[in-house]
PDB file of N, CA and C in Angstrom:
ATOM      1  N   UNK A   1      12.012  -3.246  -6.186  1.00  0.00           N
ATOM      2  CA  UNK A   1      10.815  -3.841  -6.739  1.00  0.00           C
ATOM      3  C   UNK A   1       9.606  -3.074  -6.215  1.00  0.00           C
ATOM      4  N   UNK A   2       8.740  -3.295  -7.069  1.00  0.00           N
ATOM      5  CA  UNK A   2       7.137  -2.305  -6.754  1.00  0.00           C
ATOM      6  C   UNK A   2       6.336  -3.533  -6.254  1.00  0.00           C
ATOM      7  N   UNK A   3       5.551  -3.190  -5.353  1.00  0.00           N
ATOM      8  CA  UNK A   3       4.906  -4.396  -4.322  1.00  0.00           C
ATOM      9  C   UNK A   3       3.335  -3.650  -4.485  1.00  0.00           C
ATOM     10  N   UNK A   4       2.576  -4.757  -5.297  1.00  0.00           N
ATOM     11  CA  UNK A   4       1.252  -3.731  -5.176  1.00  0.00           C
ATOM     12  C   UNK A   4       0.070  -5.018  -4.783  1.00  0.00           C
ATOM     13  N   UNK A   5       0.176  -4.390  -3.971  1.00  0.00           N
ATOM     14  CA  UNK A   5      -1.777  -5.179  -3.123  1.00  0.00           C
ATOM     15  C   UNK A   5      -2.687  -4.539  -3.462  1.00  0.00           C
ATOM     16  N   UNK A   6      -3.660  -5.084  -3.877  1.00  0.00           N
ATOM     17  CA  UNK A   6      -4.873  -4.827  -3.538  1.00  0.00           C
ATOM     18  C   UNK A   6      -6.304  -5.174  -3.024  1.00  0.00           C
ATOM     19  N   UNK A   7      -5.859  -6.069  -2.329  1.00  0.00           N
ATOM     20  CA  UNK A   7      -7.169  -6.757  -1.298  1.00  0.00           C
ATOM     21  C   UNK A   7      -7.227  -6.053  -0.154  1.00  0.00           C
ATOM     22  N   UNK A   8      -8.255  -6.050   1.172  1.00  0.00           N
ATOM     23  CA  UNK A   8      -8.731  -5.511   1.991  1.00  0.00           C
ATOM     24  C   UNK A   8      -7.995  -6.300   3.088  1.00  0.00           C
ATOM     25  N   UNK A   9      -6.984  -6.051   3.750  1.00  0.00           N
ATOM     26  CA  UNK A   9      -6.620  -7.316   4.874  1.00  0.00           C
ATOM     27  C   UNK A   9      -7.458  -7.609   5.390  1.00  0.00           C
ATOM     28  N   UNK A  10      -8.728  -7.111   5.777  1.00  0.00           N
ATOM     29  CA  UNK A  10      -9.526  -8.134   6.513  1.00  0.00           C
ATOM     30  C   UNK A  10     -10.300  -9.096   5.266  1.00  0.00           C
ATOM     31  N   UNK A  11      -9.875  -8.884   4.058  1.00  0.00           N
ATOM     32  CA  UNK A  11     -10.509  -9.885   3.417  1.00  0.00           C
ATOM     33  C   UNK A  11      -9.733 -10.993   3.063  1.00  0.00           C
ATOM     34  N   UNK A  12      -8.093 -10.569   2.795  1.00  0.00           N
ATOM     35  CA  UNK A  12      -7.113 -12.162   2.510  1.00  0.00           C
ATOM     36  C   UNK A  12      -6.216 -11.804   2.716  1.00  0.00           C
ATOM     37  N   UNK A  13      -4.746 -12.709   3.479  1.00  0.00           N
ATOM     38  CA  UNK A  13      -3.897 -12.225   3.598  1.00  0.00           C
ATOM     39  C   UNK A  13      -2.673 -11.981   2.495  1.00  0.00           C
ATOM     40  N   UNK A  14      -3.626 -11.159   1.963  1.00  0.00           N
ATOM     41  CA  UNK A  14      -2.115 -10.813   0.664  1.00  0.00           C
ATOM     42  C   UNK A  14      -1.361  -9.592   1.132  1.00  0.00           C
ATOM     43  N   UNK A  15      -1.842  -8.761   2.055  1.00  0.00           N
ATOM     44  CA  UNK A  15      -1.092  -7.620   2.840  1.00  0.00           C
ATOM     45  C   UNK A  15       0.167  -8.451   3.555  1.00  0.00           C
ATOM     46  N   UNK A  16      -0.291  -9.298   4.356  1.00  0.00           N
ATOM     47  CA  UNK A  16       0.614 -10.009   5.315  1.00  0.00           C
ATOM     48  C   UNK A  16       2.003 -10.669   4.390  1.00  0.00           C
ATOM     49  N   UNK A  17       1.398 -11.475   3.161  1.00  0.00           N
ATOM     50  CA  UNK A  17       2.223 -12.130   2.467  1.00  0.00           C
ATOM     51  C   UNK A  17       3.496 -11.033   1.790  1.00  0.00           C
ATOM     52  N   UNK A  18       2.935 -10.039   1.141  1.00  0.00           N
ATOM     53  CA  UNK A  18       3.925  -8.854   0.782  1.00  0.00           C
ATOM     54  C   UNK A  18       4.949  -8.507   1.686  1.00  0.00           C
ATOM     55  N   UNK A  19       4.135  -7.858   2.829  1.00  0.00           N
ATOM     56  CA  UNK A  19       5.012  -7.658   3.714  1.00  0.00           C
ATOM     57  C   UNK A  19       6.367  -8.560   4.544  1.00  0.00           C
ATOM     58  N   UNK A  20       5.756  -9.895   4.598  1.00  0.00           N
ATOM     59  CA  UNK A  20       6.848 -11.320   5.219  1.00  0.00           C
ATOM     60  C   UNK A  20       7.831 -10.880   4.111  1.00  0.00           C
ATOM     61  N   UNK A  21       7.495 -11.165   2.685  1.00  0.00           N
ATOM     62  CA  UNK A  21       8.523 -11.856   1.589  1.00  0.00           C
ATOM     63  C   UNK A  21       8.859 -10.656   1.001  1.00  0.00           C
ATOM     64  N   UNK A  22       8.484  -9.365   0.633  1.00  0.00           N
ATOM     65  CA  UNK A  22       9.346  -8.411  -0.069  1.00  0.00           C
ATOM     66  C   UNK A  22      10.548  -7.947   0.522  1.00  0.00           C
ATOM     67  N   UNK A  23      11.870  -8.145  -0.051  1.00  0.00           N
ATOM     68  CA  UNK A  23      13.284  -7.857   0.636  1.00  0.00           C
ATOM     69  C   UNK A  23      13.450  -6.250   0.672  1.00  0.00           C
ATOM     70  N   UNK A  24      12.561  -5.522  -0.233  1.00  0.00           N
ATOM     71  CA  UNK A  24      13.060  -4.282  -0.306  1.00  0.00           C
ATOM     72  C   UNK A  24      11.849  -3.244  -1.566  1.00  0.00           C
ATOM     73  N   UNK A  25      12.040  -1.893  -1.621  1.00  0.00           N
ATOM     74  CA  UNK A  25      11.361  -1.517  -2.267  1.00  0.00           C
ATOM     75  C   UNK A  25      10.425  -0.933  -1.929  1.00  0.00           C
ATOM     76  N   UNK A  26       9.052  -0.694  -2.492  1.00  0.00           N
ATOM     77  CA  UNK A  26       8.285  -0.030  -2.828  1.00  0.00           C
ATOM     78  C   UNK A  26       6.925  -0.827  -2.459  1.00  0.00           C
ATOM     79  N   UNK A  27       6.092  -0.325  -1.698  1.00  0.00           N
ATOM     80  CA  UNK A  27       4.651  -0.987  -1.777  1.00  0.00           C
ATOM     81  C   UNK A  27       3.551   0.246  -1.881  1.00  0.00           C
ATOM     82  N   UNK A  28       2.942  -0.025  -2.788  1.00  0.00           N
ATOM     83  CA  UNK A  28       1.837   0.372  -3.226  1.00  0.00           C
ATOM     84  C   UNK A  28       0.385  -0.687  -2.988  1.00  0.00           C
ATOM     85  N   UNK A  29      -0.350   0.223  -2.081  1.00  0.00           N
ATOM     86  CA  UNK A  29      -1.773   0.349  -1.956  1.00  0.00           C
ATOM     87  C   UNK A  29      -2.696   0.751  -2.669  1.00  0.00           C
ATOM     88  N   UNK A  30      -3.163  -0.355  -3.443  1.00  0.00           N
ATOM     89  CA  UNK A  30      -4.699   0.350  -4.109  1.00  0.00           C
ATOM     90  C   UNK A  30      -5.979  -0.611  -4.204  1.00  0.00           C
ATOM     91  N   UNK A  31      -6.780  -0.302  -4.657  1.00  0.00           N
ATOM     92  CA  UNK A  31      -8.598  -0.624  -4.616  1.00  0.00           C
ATOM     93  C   UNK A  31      -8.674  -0.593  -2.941  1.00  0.00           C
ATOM     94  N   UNK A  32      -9.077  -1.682  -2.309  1.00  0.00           N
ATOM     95  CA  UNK A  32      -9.582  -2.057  -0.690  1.00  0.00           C
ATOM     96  C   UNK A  32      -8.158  -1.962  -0.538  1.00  0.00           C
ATOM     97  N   UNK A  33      -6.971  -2.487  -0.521  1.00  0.00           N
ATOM     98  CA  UNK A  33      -6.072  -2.589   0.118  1.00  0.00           C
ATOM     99  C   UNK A  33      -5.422  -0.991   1.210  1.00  0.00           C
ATOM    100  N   UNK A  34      -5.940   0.436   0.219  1.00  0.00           N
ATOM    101  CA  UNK A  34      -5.952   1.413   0.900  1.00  0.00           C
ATOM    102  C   UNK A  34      -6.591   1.527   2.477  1.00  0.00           C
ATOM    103  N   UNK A  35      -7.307   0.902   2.788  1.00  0.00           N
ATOM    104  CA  UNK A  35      -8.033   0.738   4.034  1.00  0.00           C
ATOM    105  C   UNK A  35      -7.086   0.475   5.153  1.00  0.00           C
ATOM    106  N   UNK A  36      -5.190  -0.304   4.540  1.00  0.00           N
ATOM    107  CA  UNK A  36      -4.629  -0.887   5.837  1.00  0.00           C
ATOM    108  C   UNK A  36      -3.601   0.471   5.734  1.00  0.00           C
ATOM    109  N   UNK A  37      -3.709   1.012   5.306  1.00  0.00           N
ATOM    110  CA  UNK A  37      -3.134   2.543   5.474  1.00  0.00           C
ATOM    111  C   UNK A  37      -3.904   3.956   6.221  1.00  0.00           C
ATOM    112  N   UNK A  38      -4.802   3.589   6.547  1.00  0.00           N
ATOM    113  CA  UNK A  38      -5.772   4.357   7.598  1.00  0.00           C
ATOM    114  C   UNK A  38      -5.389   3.849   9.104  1.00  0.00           C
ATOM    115  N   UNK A  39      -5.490   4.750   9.656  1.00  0.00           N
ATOM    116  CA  UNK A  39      -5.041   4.519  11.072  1.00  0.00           C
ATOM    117  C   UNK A  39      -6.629   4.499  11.557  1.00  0.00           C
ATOM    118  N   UNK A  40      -6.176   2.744  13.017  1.00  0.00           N
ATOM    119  CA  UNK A  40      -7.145   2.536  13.616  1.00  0.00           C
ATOM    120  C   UNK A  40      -7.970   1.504  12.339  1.00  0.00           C
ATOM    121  N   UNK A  41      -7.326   1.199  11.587  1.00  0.00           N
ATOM    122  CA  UNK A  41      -7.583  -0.108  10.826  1.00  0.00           C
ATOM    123  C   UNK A  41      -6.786  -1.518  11.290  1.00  0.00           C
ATOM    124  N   UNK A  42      -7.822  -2.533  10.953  1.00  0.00           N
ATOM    125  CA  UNK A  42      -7.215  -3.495  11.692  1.00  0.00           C
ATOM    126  C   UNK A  42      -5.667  -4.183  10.589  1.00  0.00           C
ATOM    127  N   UNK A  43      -5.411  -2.680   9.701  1.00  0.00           N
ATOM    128  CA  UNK A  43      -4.046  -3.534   8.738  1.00  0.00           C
ATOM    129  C   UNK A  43      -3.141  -2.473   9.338  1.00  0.00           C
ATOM    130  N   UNK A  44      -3.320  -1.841  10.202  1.00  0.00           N
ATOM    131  CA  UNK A  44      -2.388  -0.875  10.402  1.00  0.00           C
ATOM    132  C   UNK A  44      -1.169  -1.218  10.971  1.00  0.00           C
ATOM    133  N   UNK A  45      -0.729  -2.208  11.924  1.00  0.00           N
ATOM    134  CA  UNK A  45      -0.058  -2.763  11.983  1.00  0.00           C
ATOM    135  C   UNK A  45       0.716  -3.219  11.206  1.00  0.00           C
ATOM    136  N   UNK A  46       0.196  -3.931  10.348  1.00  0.00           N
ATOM    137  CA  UNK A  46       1.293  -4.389   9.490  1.00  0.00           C
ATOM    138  C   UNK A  46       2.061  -3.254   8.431  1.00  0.00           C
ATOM    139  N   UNK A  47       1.128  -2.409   8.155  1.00  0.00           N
ATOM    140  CA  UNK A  47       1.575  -1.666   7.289  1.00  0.00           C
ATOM    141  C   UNK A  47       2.901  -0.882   7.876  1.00  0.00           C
ATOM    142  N   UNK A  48       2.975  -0.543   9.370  1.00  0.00           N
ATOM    143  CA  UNK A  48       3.520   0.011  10.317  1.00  0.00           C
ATOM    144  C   UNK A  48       5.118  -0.969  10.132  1.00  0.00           C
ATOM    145  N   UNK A  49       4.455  -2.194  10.071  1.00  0.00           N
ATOM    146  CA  UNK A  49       5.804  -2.880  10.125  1.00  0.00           C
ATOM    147  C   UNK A  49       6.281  -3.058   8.705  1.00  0.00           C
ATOM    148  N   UNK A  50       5.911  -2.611   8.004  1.00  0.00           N
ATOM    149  CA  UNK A  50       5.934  -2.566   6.074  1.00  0.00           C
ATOM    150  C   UNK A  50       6.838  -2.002   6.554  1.00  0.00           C
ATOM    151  N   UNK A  51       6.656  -0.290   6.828  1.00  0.00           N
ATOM    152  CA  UNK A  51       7.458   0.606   6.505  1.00  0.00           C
ATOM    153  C   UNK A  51       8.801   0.699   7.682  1.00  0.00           C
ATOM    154  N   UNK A  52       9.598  -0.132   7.595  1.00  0.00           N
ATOM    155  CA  UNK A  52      10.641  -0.450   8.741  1.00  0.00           C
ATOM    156  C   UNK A  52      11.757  -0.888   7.396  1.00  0.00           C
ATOM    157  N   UNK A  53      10.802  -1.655   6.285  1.00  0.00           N
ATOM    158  CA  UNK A  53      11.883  -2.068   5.502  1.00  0.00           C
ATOM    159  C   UNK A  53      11.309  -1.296   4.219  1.00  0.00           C
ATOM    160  N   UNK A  54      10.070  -0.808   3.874  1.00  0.00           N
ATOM    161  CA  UNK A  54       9.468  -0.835   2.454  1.00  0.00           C
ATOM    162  C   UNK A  54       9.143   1.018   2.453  1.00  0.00           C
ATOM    163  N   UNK A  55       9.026   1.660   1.342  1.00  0.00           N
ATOM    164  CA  UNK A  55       8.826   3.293   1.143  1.00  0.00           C
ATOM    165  C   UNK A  55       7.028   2.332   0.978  1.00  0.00           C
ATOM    166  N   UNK A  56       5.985   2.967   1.757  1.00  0.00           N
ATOM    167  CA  UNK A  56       4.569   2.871   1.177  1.00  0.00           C
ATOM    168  C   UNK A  56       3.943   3.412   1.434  1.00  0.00           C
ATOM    169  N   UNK A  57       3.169   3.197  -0.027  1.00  0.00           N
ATOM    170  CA  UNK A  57       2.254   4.526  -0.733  1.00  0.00           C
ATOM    171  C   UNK A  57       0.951   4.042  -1.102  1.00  0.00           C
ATOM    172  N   UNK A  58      -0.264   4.639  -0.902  1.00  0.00           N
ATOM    173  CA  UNK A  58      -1.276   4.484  -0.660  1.00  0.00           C
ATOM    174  C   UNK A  58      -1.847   5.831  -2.434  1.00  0.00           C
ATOM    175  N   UNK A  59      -2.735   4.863  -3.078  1.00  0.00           N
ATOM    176  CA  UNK A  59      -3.430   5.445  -3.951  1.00  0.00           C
ATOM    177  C   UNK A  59      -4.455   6.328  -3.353  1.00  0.00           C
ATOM    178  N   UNK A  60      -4.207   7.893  -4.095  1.00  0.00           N
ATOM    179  CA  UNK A  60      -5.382   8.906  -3.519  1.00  0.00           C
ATOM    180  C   UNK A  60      -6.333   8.494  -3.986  1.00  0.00           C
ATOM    181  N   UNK A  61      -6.644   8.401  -4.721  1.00  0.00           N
ATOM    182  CA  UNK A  61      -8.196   8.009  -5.381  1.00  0.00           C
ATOM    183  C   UNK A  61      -8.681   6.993  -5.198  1.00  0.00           C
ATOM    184  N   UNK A  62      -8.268   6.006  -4.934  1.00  0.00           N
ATOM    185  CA  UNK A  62      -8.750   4.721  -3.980  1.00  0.00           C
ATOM    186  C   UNK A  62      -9.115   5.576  -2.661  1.00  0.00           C
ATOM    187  N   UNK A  63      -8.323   6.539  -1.904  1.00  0.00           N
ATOM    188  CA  UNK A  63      -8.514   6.659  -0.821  1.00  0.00           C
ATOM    189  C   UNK A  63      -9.668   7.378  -0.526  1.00  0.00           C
ATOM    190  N   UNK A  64      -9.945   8.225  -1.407  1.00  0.00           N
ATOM    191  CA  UNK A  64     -10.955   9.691  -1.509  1.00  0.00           C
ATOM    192  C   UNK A  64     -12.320   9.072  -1.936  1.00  0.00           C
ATOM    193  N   UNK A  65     -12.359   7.789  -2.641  1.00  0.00           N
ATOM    194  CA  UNK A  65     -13.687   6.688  -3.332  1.00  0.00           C
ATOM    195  C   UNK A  65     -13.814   6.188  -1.666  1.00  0.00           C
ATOM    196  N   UNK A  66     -13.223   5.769  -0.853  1.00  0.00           N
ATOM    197  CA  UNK A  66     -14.005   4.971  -0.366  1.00  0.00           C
ATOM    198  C   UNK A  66     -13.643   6.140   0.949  1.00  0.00           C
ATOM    199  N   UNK A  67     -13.774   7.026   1.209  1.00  0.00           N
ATOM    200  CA  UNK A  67     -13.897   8.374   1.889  1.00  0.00           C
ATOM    201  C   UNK A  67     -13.254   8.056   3.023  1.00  0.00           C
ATOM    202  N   UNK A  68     -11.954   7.734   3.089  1.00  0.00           N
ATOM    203  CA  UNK A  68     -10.749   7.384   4.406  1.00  0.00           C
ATOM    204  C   UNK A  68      -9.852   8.334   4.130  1.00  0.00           C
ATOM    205  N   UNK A  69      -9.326   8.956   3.023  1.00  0.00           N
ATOM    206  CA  UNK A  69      -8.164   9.936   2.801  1.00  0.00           C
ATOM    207  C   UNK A  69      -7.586  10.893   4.006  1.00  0.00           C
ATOM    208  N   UNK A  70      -8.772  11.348   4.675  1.00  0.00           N
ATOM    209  CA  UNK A  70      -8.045  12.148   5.738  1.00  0.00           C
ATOM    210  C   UNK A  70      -7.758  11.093   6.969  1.00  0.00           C
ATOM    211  N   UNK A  71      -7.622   9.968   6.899  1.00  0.00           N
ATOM    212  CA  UNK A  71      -7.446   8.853   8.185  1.00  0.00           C
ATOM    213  C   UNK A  71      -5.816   8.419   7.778  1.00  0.00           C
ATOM    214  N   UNK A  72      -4.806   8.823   6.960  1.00  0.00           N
ATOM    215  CA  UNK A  72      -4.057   8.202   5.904  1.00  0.00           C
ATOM    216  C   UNK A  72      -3.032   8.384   7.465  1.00  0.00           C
ATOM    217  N   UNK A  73      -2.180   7.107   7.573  1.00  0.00           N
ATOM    218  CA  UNK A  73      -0.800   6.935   8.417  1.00  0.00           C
ATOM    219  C   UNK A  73       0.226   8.080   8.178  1.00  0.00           C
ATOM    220  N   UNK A  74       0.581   8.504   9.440  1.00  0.00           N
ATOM    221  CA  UNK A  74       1.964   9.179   8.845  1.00  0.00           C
ATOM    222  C   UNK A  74       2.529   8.478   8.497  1.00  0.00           C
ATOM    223  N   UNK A  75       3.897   8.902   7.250  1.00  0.00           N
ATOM    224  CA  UNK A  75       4.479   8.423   6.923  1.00  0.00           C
ATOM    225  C   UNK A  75       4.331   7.519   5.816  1.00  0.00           C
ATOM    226  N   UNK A  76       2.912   7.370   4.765  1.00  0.00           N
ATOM    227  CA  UNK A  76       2.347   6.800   4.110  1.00  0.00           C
ATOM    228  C   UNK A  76       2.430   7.903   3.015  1.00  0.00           C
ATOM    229  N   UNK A  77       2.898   7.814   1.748  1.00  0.00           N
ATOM    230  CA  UNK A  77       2.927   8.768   0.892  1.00  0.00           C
ATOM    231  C   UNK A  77       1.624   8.570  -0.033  1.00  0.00           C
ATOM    232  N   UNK A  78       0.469   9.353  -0.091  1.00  0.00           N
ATOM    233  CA  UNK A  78      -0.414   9.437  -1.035  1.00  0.00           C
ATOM    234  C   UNK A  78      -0.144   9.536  -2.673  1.00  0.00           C
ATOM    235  N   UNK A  79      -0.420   8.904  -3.183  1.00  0.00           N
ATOM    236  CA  UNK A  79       0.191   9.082  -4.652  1.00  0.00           C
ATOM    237  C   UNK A  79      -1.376   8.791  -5.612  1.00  0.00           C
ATOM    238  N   UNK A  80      -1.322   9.944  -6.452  1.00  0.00           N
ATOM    239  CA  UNK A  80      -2.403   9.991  -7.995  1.00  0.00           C
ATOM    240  C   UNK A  80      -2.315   9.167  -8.978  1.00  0.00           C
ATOM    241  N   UNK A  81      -2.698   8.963  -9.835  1.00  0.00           N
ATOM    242  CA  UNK A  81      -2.284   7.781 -10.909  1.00  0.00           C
ATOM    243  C   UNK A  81      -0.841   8.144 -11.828  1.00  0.00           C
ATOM    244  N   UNK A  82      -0.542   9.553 -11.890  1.00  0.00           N
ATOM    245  CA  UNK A  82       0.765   9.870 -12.611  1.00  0.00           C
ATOM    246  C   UNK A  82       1.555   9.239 -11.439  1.00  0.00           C
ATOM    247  N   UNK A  83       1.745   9.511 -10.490  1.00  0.00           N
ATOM    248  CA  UNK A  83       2.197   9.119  -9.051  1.00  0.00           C
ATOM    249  C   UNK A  83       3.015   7.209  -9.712  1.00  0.00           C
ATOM    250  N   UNK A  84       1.414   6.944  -9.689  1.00  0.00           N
ATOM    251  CA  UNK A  84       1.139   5.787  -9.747  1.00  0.00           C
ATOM    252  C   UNK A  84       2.309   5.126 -11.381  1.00  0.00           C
ATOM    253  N   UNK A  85       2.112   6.001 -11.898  1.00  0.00           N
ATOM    254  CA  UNK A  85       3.101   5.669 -12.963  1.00  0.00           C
ATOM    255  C   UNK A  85       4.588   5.992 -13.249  1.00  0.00           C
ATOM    256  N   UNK A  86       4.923   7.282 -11.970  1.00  0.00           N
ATOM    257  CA  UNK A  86       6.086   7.205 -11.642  1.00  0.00           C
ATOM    258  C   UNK A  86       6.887   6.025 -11.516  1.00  0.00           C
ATOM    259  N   UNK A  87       5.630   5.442 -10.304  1.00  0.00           N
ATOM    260  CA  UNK A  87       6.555   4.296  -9.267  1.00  0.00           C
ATOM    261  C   UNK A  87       6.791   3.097 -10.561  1.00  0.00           C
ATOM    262  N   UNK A  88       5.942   2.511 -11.093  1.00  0.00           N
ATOM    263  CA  UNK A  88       6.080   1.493 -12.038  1.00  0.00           C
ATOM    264  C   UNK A  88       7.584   2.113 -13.189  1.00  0.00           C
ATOM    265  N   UNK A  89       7.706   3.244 -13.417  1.00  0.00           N
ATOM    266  CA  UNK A  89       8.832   3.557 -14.209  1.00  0.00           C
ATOM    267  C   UNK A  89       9.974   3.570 -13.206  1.00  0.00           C
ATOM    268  N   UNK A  90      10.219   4.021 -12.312  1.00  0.00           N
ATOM    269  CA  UNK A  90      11.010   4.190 -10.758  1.00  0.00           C
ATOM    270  C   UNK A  90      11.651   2.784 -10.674  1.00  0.00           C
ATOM    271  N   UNK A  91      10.859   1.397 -10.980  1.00  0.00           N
ATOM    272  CA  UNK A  91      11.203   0.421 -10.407  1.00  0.00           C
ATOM    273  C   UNK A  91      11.470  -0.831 -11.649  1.00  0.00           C
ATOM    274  N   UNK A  92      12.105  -1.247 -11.406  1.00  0.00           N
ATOM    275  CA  UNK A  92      12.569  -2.053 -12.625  1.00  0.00           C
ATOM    276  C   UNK A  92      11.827  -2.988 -12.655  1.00  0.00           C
ATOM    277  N   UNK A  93      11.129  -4.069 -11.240  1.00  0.00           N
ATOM    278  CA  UNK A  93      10.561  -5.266 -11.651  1.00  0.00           C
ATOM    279  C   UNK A  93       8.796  -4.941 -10.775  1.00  0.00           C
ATOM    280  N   UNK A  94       8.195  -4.959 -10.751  1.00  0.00           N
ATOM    281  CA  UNK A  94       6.523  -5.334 -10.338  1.00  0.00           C
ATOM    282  C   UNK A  94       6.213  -6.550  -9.721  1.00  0.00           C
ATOM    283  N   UNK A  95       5.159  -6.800  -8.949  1.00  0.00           N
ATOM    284  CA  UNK A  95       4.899  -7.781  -8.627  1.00  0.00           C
ATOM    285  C   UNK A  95       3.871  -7.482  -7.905  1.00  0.00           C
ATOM    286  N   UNK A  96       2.573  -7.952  -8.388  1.00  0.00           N
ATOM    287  CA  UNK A  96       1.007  -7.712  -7.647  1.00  0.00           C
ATOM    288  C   UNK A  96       0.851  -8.571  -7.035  1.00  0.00           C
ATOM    289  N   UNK A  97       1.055  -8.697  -6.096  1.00  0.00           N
ATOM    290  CA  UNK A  97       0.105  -9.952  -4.643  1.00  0.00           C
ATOM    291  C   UNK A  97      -1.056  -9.971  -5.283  1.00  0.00           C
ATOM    292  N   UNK A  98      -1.586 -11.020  -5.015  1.00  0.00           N
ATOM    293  CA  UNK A  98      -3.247 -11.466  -5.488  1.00  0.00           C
ATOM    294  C   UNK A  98      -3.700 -12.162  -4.311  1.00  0.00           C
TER     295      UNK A  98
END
């Protein structure tokens, strides 16, 4: 499954919620939610513990708009909007946290 946030963890916990309940898969970062994929963010943590069970990928162009791109986690795969449309074809079911 494709796991896509896009809130700011310091604004709601829909980062946290993805991460508890997705069994497997794919999470994708985009709008504010790119921010918990920067290291020395206060989502970094979790994202850290995302990727123990989840492949996650952080939108470039979200990242490069709000000028964090070179702060990006190892181990966080940057992905473009074709990227971005890979993963949605890649994955059979979706599911946007709100």
């Amino acid at each position: 499954m494709l796991h896509i946030v896009n809130k700011s963890p310091l604004e709601k916990p829909t980062l946290d919620s993805a991460v508890r309940l997705a069994a497997g898969g794919t999470l994708l970062l985009i709008e504010d939610a790119v921010y918990a994929a920067t290291r020395g963010n206060a989502g970094e943590a979790k994202v850290r513990q995302a990727m123990a069970k989840l492949k996650v990928c952080a939108l470039m162009p979200d990242l490069q708009a709000r000028g964090v791109a070179d702060r990006l986690i190892d181990g966080v795969a940057a992905v473009d909007y074709d990227g971005f449309v890979d993963l949605v074809v890649e994955h059979k079911n979706c599911q946007s946290w709100l």
